[in-house]
Protein backbone atom coordinates (compact mmCIF):
# COMPACT_ATOMS: atom_id res chain seq x y z
CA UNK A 1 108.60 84.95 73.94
CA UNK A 2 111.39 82.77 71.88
CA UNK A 3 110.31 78.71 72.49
CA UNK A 4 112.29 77.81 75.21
CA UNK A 5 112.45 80.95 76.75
CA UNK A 6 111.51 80.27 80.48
CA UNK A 7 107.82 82.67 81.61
CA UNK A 8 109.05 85.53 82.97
CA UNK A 9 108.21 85.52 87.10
CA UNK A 10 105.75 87.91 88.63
CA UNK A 11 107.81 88.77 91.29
CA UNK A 12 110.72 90.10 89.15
CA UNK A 13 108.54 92.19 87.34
CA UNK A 14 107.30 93.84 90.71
CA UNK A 15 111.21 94.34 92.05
CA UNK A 16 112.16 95.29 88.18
CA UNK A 17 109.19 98.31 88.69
CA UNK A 18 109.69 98.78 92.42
CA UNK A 19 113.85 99.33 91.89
CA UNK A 20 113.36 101.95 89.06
CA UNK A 21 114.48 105.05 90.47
CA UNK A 22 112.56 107.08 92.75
CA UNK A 23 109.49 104.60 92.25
CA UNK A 24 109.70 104.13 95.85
CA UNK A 25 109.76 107.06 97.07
CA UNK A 26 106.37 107.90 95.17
CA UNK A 27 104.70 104.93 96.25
CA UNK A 28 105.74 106.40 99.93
CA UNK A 29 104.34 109.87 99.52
CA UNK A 30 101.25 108.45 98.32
CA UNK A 31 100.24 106.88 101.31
CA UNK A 32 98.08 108.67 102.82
CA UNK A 33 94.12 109.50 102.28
CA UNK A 34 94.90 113.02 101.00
CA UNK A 35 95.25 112.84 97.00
CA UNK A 36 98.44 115.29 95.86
CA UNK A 37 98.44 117.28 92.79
CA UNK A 38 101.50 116.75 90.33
CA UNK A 39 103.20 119.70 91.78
CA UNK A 40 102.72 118.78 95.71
CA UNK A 41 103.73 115.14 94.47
CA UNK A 42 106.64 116.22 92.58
CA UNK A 43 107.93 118.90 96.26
CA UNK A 44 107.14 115.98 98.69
CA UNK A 45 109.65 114.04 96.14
CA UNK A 46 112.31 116.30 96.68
CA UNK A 47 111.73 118.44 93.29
CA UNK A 48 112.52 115.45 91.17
CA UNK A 49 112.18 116.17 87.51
CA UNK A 50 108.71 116.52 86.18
CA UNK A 51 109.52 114.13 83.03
CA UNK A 52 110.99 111.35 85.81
CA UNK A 53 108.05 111.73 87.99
CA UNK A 54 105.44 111.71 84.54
CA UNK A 55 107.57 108.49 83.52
CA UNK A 56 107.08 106.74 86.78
CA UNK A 57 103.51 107.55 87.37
CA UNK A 58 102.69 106.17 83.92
CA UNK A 59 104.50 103.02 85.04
CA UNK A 60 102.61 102.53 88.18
CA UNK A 61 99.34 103.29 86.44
CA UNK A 62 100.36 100.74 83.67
CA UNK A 63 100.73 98.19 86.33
CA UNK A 64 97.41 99.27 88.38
CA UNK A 65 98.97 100.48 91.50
CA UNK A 66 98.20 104.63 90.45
CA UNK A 67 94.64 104.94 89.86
CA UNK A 68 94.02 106.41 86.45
CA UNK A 69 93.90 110.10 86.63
CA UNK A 70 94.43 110.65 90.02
CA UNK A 71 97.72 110.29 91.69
CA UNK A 72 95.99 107.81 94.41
CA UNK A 73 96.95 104.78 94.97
CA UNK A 74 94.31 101.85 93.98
CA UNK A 75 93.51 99.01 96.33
CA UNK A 76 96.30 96.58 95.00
CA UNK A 77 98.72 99.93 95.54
CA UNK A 78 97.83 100.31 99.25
CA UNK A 79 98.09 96.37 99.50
CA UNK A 80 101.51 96.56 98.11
CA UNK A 81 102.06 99.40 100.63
CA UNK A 82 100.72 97.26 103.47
CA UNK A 83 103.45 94.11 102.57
CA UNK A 84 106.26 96.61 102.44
CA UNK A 85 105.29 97.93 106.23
CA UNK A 86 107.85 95.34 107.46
CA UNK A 87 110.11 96.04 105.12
CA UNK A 88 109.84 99.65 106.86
CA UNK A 89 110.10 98.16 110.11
CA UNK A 90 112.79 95.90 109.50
CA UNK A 91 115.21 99.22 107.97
CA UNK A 92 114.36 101.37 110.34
CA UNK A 93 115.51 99.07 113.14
CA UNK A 94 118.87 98.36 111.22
CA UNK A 95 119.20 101.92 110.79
CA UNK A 96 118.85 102.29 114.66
CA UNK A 97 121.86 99.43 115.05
CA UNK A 98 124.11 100.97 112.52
CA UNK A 99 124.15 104.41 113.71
CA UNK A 100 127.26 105.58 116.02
């Protein structure tokens, strides 16, 4: 860091990771208890490239929120899952408001 740089904020960091494409949507399909090989991860994502979905599972387990060599989340992942609930619950009434 250059001197008088200011420290660089946790939570930027987390929305910096968290807005990369299709890191979401990941995070979301690993949610539940049952652990997906790279293939059933990579359908459940749509089919999204194997070299995106390598790239972004390297950057989850980098920040400890993929469990090393398993495509699980760890117990700070599922936390971070947990605070984004309302989140959830906040789009999908929205979603509910805006529709026709």
């Amino acid at each position: 860091m250059q001197p008088g740089a200011k420290k660089p904020r946790p939570v930027m960091a987390l929305l910096d990771l968290l807005g990369r494409r299709w890191t979401l949507r990941v995070l979301w399909e690993l949610r539940g208890d049952d652990i997906p090989t790279f293939r059933e991860l990579q359908e459940r994502c749509g089919g999204m490239s194997s070299s995106v979905l390598s790239q972004r599972i390297a950057e989850l387990r980098e920040a400890g929120i993929v469990a090393p060599g398993a495509n699980a989340l760890t117990k700070d992942g599922r936390e971070l899952l947990e605070l984004l609930t309302p989140v959830n619950e906040w789009a999908d009434r929205w979603a509910r408001r805006s529709m026709p």
